[in-house]
PDB file of N, CA and C in Angstrom:
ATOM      1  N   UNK A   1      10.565 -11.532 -11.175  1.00  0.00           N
ATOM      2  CA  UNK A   1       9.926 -10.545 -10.315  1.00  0.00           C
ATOM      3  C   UNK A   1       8.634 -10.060 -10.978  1.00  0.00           C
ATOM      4  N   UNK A   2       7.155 -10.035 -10.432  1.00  0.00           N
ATOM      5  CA  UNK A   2       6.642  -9.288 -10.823  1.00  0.00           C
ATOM      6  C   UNK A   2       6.150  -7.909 -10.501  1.00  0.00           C
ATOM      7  N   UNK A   3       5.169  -7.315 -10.982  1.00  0.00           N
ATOM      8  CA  UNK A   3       5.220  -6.001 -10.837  1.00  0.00           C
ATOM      9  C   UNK A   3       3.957  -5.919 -10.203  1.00  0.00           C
ATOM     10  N   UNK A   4       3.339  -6.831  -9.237  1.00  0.00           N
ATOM     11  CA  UNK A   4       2.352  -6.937  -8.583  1.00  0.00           C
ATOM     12  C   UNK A   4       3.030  -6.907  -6.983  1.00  0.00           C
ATOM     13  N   UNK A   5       2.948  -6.588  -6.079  1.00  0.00           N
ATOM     14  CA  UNK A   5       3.342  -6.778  -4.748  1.00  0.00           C
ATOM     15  C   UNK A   5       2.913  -7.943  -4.689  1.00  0.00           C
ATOM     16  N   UNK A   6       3.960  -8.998  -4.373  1.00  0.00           N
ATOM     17  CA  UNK A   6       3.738 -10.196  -3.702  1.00  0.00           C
ATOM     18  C   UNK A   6       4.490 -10.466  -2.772  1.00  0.00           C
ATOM     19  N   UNK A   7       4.184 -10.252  -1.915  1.00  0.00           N
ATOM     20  CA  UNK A   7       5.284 -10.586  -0.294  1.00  0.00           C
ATOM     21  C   UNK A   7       3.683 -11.113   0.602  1.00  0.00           C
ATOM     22  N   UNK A   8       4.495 -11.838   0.879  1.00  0.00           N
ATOM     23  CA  UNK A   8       3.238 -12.528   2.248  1.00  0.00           C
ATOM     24  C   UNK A   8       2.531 -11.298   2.765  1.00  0.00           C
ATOM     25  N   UNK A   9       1.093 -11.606   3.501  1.00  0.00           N
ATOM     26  CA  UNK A   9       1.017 -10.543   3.806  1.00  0.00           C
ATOM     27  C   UNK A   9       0.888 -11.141   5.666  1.00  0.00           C
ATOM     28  N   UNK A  10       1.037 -10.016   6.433  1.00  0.00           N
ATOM     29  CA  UNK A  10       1.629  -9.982   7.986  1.00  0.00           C
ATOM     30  C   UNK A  10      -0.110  -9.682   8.691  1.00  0.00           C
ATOM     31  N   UNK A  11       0.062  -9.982  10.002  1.00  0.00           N
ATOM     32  CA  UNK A  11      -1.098  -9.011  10.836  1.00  0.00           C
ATOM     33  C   UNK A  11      -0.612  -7.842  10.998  1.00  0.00           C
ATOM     34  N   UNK A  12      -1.962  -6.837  11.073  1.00  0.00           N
ATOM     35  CA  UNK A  12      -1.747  -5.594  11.147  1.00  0.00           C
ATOM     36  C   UNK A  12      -1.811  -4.937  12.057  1.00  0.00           C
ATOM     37  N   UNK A  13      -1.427  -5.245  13.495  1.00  0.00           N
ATOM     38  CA  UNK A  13      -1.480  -4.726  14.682  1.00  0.00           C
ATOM     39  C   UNK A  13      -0.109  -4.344  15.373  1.00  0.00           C
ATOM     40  N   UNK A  14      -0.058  -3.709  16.575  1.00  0.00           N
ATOM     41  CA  UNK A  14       0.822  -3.134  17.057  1.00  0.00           C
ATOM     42  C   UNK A  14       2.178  -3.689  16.918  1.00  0.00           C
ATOM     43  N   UNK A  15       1.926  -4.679  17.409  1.00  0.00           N
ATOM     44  CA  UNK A  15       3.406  -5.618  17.831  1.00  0.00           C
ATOM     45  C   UNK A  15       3.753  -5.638  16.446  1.00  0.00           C
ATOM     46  N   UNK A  16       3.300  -6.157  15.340  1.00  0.00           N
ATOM     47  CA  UNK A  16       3.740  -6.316  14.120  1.00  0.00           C
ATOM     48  C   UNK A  16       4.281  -4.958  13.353  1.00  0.00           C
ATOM     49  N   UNK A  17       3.496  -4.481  13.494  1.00  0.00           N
ATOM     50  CA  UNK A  17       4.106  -2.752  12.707  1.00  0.00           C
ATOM     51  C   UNK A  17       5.087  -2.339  13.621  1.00  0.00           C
ATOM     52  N   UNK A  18       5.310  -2.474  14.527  1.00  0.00           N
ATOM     53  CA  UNK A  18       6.564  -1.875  15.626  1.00  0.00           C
ATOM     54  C   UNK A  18       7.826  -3.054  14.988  1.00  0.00           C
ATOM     55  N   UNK A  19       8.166  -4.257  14.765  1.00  0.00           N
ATOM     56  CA  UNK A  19       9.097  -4.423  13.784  1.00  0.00           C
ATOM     57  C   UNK A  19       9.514  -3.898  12.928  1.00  0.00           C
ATOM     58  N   UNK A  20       8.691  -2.953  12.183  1.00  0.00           N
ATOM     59  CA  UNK A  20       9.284  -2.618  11.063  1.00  0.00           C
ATOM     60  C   UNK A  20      10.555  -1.259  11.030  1.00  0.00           C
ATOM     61  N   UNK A  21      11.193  -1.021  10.179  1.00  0.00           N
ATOM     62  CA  UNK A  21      11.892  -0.350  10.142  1.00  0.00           C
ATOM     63  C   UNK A  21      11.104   1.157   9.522  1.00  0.00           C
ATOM     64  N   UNK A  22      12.407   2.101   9.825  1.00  0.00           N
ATOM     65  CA  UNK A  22      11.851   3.767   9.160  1.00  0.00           C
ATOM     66  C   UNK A  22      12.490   3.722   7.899  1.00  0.00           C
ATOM     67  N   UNK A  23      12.573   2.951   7.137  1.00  0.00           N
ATOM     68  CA  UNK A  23      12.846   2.801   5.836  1.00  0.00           C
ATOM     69  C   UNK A  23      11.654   3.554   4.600  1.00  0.00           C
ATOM     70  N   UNK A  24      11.755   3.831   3.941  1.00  0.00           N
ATOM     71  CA  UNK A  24      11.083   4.379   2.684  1.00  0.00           C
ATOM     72  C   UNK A  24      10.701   3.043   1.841  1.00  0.00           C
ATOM     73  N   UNK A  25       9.541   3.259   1.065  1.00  0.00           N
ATOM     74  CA  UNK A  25       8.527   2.465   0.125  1.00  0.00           C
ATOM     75  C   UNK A  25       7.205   2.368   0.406  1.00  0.00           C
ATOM     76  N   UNK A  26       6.351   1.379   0.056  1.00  0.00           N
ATOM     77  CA  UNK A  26       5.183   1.128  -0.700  1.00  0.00           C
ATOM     78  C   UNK A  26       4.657  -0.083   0.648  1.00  0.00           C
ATOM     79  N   UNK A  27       3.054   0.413   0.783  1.00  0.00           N
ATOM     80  CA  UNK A  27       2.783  -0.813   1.336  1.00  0.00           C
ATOM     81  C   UNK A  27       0.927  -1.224   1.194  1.00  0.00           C
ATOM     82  N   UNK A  28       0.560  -1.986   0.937  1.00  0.00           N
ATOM     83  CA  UNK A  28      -0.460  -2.628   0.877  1.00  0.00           C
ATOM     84  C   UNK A  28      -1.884  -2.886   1.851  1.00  0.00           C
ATOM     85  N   UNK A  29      -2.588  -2.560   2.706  1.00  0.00           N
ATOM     86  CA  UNK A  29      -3.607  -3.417   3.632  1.00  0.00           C
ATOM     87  C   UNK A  29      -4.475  -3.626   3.359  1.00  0.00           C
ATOM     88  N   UNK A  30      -5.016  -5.087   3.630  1.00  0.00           N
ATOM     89  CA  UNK A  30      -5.851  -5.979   3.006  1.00  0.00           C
ATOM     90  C   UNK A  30      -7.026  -6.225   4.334  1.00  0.00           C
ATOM     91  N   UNK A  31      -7.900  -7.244   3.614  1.00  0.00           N
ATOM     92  CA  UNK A  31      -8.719  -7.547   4.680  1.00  0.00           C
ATOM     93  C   UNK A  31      -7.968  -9.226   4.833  1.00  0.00           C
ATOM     94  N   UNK A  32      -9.250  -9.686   5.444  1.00  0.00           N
ATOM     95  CA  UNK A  32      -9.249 -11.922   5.627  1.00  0.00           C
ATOM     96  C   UNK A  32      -9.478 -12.323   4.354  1.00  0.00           C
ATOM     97  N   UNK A  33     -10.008 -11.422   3.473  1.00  0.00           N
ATOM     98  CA  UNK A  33     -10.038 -12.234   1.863  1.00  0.00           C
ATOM     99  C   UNK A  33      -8.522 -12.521   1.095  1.00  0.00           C
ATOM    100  N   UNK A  34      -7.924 -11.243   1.472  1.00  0.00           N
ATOM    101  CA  UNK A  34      -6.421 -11.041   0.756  1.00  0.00           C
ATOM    102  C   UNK A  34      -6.975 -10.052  -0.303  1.00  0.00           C
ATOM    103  N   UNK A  35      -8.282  -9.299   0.054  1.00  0.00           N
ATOM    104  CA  UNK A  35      -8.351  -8.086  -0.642  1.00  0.00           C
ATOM    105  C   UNK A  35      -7.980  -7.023  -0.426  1.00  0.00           C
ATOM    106  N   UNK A  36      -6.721  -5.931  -1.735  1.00  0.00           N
ATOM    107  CA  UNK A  36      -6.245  -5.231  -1.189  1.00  0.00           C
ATOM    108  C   UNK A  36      -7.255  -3.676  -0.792  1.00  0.00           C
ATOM    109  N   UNK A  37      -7.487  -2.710   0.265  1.00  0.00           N
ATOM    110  CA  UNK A  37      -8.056  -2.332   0.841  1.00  0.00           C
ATOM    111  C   UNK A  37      -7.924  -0.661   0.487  1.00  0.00           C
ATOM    112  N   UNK A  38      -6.306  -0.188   0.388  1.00  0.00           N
ATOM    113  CA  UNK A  38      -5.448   0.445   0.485  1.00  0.00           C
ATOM    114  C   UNK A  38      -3.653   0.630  -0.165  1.00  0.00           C
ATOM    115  N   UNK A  39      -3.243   1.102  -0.771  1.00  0.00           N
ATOM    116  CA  UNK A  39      -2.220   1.067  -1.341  1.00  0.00           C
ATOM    117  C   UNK A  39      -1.426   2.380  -1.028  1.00  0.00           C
ATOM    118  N   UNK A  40      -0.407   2.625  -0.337  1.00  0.00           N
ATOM    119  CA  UNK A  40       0.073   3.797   0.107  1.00  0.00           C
ATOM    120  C   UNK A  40       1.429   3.602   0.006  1.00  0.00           C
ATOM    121  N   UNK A  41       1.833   4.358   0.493  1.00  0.00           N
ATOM    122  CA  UNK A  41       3.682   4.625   0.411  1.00  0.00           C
ATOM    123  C   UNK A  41       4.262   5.539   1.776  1.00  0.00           C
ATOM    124  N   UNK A  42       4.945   5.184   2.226  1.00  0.00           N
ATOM    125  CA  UNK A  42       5.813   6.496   3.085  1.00  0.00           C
ATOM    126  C   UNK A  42       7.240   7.186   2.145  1.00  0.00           C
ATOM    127  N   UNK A  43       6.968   8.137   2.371  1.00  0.00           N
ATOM    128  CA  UNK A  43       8.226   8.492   1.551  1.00  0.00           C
ATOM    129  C   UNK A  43       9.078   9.862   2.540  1.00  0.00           C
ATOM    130  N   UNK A  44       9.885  10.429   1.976  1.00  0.00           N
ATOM    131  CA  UNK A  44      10.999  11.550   2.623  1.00  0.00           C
ATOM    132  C   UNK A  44       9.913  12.407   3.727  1.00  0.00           C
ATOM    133  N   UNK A  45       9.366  12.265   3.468  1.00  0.00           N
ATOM    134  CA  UNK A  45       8.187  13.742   4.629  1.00  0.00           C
ATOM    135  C   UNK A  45       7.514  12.461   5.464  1.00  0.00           C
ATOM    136  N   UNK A  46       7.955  11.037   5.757  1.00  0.00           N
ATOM    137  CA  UNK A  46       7.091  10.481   6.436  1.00  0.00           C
ATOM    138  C   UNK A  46       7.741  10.695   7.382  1.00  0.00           C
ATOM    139  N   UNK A  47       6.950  10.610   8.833  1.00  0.00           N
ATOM    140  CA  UNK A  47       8.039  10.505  10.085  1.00  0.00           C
ATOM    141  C   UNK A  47       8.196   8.806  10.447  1.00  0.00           C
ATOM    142  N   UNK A  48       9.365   8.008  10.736  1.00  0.00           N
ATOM    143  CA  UNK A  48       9.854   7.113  11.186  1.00  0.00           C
ATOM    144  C   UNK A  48       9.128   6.220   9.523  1.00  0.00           C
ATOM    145  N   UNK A  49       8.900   6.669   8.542  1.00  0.00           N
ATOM    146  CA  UNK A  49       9.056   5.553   7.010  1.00  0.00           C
ATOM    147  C   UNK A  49       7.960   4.774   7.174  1.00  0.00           C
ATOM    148  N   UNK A  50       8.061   3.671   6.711  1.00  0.00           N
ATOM    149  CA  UNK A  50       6.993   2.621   6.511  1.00  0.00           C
ATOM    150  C   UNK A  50       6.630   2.261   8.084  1.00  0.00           C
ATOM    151  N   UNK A  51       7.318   2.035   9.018  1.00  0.00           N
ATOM    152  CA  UNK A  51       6.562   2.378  10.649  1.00  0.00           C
ATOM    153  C   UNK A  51       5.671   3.076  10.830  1.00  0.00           C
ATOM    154  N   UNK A  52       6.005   4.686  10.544  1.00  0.00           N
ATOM    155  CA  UNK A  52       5.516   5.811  11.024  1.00  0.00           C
ATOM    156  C   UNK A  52       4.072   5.415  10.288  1.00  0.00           C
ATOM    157  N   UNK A  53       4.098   5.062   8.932  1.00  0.00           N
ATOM    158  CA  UNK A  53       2.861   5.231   7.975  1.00  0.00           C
ATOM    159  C   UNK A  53       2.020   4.596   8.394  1.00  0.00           C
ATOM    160  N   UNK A  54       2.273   3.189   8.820  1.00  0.00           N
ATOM    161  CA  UNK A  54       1.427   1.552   8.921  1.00  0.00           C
ATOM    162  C   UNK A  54       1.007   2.637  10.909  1.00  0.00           C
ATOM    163  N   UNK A  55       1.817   3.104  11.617  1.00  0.00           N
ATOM    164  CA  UNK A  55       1.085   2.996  12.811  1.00  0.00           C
ATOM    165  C   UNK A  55      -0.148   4.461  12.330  1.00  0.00           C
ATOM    166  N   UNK A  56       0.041   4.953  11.826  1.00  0.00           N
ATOM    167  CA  UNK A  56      -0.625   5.996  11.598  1.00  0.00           C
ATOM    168  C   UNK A  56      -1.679   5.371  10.866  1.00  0.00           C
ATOM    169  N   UNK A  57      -2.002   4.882  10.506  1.00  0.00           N
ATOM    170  CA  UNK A  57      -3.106   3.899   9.919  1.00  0.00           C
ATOM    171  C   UNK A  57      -3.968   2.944  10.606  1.00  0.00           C
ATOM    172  N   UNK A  58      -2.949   2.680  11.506  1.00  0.00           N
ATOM    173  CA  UNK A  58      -3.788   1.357  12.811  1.00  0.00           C
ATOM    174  C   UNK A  58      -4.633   2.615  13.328  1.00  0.00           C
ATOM    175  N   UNK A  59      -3.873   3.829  13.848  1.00  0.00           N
ATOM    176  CA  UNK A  59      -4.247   4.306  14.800  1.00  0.00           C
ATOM    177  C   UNK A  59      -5.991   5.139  14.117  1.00  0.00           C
ATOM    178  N   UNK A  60      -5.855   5.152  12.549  1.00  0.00           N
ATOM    179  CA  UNK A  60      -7.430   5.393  11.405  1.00  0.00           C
ATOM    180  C   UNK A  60      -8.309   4.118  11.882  1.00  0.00           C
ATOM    181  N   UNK A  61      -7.901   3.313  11.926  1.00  0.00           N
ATOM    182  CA  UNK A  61      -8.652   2.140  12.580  1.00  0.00           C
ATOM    183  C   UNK A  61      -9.504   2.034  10.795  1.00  0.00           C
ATOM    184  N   UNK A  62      -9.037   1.487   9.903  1.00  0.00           N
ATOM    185  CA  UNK A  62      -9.478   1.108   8.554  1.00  0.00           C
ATOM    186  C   UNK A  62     -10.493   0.179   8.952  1.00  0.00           C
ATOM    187  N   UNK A  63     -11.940   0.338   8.582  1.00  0.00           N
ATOM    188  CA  UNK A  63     -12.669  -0.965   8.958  1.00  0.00           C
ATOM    189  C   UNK A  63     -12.701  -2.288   7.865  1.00  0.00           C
ATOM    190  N   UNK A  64     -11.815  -3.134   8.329  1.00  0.00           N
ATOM    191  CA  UNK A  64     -11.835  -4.120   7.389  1.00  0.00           C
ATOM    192  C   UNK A  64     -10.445  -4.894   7.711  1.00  0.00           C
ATOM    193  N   UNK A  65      -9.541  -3.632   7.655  1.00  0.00           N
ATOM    194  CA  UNK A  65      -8.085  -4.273   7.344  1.00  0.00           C
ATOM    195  C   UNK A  65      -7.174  -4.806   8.732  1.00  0.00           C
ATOM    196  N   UNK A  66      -7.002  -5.876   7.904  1.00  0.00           N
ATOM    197  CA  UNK A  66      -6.207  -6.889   9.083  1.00  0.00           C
ATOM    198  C   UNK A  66      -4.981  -6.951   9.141  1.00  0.00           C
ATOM    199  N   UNK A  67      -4.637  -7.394   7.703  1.00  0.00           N
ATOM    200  CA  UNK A  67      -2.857  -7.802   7.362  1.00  0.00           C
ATOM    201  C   UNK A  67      -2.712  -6.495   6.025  1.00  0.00           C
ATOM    202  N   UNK A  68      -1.518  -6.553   6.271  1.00  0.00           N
ATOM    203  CA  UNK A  68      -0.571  -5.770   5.219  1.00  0.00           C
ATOM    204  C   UNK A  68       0.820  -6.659   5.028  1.00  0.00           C
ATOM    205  N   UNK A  69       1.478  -5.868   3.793  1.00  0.00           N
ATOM    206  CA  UNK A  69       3.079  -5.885   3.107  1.00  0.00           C
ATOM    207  C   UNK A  69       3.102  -4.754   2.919  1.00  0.00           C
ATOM    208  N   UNK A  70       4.903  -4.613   2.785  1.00  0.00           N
ATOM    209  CA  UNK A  70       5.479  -4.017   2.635  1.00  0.00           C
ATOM    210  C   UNK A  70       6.595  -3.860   1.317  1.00  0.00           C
ATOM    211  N   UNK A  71       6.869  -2.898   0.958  1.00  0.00           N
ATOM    212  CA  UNK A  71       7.804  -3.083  -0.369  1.00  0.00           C
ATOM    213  C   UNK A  71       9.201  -1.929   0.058  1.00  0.00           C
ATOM    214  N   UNK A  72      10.576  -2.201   0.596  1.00  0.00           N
ATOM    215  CA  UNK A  72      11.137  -1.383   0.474  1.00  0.00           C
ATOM    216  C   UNK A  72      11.373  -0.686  -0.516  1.00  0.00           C
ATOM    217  N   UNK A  73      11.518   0.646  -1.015  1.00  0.00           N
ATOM    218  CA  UNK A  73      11.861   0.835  -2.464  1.00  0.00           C
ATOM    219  C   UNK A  73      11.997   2.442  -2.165  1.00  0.00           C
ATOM    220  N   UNK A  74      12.904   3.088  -3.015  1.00  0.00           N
ATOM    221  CA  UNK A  74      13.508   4.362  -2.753  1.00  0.00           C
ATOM    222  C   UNK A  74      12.740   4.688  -3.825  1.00  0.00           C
ATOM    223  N   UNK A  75      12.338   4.460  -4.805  1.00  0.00           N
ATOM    224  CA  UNK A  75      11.238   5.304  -6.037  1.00  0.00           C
ATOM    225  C   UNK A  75       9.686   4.940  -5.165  1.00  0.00           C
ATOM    226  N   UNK A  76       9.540   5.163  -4.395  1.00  0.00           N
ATOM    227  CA  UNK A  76       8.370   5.166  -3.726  1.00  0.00           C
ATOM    228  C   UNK A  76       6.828   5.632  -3.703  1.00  0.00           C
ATOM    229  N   UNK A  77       7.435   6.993  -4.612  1.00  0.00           N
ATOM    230  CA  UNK A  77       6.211   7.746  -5.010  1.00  0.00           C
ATOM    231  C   UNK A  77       5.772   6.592  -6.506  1.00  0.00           C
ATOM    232  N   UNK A  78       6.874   6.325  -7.432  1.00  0.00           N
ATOM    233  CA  UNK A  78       6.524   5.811  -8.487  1.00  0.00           C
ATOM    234  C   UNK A  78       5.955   4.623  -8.771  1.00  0.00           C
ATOM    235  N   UNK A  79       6.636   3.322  -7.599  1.00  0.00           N
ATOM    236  CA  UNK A  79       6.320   2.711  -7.090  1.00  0.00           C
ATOM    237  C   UNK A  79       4.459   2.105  -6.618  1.00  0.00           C
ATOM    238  N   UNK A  80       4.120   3.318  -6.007  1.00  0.00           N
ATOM    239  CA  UNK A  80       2.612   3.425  -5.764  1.00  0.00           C
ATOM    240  C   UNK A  80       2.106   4.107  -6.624  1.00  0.00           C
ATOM    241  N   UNK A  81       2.232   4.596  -7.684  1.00  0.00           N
ATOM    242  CA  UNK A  81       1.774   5.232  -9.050  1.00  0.00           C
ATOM    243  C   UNK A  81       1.683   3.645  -9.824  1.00  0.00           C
ATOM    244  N   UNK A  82       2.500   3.347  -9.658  1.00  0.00           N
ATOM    245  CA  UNK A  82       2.320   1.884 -10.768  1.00  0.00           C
ATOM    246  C   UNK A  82       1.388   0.452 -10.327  1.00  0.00           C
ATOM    247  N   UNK A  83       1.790   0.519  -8.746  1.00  0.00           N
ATOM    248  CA  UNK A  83       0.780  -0.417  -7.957  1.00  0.00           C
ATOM    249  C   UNK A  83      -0.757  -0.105  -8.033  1.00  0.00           C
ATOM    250  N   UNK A  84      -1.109   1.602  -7.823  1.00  0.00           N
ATOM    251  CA  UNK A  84      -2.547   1.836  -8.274  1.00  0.00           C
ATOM    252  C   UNK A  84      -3.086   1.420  -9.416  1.00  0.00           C
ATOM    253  N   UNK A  85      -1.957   1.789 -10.676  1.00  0.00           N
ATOM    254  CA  UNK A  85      -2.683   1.225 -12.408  1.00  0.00           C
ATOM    255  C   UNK A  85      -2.388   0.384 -12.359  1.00  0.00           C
ATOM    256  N   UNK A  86      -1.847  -0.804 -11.905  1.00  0.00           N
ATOM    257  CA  UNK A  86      -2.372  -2.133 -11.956  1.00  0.00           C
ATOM    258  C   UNK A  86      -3.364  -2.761 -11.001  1.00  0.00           C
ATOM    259  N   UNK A  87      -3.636  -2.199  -9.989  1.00  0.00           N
ATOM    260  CA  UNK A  87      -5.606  -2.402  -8.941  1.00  0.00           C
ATOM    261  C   UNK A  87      -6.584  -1.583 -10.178  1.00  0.00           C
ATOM    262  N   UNK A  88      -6.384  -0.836 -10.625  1.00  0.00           N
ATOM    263  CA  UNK A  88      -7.070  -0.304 -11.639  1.00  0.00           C
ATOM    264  C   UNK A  88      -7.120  -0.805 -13.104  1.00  0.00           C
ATOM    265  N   UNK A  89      -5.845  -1.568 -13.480  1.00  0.00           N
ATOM    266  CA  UNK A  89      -6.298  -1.984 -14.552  1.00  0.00           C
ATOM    267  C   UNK A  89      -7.631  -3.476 -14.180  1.00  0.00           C
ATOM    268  N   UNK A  90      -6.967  -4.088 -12.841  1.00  0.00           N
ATOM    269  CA  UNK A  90      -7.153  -5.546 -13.021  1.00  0.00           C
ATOM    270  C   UNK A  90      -8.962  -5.645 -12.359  1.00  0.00           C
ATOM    271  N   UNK A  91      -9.265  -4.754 -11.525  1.00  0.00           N
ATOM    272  CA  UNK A  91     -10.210  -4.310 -11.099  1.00  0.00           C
ATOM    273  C   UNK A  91     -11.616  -3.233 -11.275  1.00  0.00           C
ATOM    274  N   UNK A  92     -11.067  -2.563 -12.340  1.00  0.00           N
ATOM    275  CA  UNK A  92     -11.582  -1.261 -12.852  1.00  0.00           C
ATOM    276  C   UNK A  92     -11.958   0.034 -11.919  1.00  0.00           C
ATOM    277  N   UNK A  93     -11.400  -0.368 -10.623  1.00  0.00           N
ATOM    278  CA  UNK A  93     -11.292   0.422  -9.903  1.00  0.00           C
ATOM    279  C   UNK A  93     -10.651   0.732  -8.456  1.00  0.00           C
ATOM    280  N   UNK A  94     -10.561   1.740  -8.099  1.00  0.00           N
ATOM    281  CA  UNK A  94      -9.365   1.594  -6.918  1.00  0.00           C
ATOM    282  C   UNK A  94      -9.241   1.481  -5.546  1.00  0.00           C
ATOM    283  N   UNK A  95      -8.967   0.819  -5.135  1.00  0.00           N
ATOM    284  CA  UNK A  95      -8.907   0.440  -3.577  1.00  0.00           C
ATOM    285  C   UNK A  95      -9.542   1.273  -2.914  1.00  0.00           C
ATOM    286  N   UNK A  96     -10.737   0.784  -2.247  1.00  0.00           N
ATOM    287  CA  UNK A  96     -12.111   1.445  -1.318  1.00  0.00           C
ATOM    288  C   UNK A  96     -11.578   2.256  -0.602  1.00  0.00           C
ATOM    289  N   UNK A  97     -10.310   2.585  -0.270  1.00  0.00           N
ATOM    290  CA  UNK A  97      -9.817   3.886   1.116  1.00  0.00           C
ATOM    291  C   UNK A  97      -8.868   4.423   0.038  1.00  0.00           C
ATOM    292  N   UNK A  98      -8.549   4.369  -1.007  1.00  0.00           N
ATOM    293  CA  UNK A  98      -7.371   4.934  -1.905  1.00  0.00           C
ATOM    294  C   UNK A  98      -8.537   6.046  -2.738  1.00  0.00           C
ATOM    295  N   UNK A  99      -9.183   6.982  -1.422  1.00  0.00           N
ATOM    296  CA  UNK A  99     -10.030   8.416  -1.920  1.00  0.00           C
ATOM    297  C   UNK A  99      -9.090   9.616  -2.199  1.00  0.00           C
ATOM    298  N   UNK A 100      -8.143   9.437  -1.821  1.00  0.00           N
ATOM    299  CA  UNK A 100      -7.158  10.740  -1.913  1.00  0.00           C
ATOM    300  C   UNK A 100      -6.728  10.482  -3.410  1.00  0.00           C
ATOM    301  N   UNK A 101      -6.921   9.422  -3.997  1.00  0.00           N
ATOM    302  CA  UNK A 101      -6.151   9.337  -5.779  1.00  0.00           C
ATOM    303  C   UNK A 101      -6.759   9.814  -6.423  1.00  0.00           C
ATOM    304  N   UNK A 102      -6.455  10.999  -7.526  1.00  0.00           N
ATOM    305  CA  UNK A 102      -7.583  11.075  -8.651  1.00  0.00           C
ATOM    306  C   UNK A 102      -7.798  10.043 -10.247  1.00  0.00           C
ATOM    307  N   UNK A 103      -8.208   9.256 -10.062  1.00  0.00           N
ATOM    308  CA  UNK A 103      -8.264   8.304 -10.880  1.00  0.00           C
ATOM    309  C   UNK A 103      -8.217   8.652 -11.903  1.00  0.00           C
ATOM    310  N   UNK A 104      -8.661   9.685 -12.447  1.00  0.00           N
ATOM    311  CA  UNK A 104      -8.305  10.167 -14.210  1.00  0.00           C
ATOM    312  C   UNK A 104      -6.676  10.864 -14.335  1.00  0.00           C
ATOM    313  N   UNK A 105      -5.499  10.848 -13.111  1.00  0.00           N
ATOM    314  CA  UNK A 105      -4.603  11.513 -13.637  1.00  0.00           C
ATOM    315  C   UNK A 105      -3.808  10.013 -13.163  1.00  0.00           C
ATOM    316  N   UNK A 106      -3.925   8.999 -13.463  1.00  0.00           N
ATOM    317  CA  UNK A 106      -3.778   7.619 -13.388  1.00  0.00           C
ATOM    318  C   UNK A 106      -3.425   7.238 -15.098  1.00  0.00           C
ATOM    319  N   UNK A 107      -2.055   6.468 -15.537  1.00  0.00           N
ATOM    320  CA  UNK A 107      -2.119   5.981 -16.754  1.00  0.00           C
ATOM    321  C   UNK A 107      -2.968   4.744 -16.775  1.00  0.00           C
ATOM    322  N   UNK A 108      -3.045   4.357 -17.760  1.00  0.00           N
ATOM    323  CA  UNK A 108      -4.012   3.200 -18.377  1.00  0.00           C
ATOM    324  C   UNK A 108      -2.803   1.973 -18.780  1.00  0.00           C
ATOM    325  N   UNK A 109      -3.087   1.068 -18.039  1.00  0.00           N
ATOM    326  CA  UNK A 109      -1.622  -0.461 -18.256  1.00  0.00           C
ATOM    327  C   UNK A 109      -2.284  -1.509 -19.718  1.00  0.00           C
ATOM    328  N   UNK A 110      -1.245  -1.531 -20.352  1.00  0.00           N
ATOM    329  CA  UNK A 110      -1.678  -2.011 -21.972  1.00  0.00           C
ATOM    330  C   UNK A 110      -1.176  -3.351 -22.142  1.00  0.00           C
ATOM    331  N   UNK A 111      -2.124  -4.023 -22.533  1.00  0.00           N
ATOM    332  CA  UNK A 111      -1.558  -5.357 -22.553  1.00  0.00           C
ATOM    333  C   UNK A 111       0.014  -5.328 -23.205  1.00  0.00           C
ATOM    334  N   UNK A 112       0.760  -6.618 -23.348  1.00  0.00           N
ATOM    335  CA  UNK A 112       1.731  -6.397 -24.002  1.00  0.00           C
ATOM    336  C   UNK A 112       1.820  -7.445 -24.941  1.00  0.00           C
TER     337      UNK A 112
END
């Protein structure tokens, strides 16, 4: 397993996000490059979970983003704490719509 989200990534439109379940975790949207765009999470205060989040996002109309993944995962908040410092380690910086993060209260990922 790694500690990079790797799940295929899906189209990001109606029909597709209405599959998904109100489950809790982490999810990804990218553009046509497979660049990630955005890195978010639904967690306990989301309404209807990773659904509720992804339609609430179509409905931002992200300019760029096409496809997304998804990560079920009940540590959700931590989850997207760890997915950001690694777009940040590997990139030096963080996903063009991920403005709500403050990048200095972000750890630093150390080689091993």
């Amino acid at each position: 397993m790694t500690v990079r989200l790797s799940k295929p990534w899906r189209p990001f439109d109606h029909a597709t996000v209405a599959t998904l379940t109100g489950h809790l975790g982490v999810y990804e949207l990218g553009n046509t490059a497979g660049d990630v765009l955005y890195i978010g999470a639904a967690g306990g205060r989301s309404r209807f979970g990773l659904k509720g989040q992804l339609m609430d996002r179509l409905a931002a109309d992200l300019d760029g983003a096409c496809c997304f993944r998804v990560e079920v995962n009940m540590a959700y908040h931590s989850r997207r704490i760890e997915l950001l410092e690694i777009y940040l380690n590997d990139h030096g910086q963080l996903p063009i719509y991920n403005t709500d993060v403050d990048e200095s209260r972000l750890g630093r990922v150390r080689p091993g």
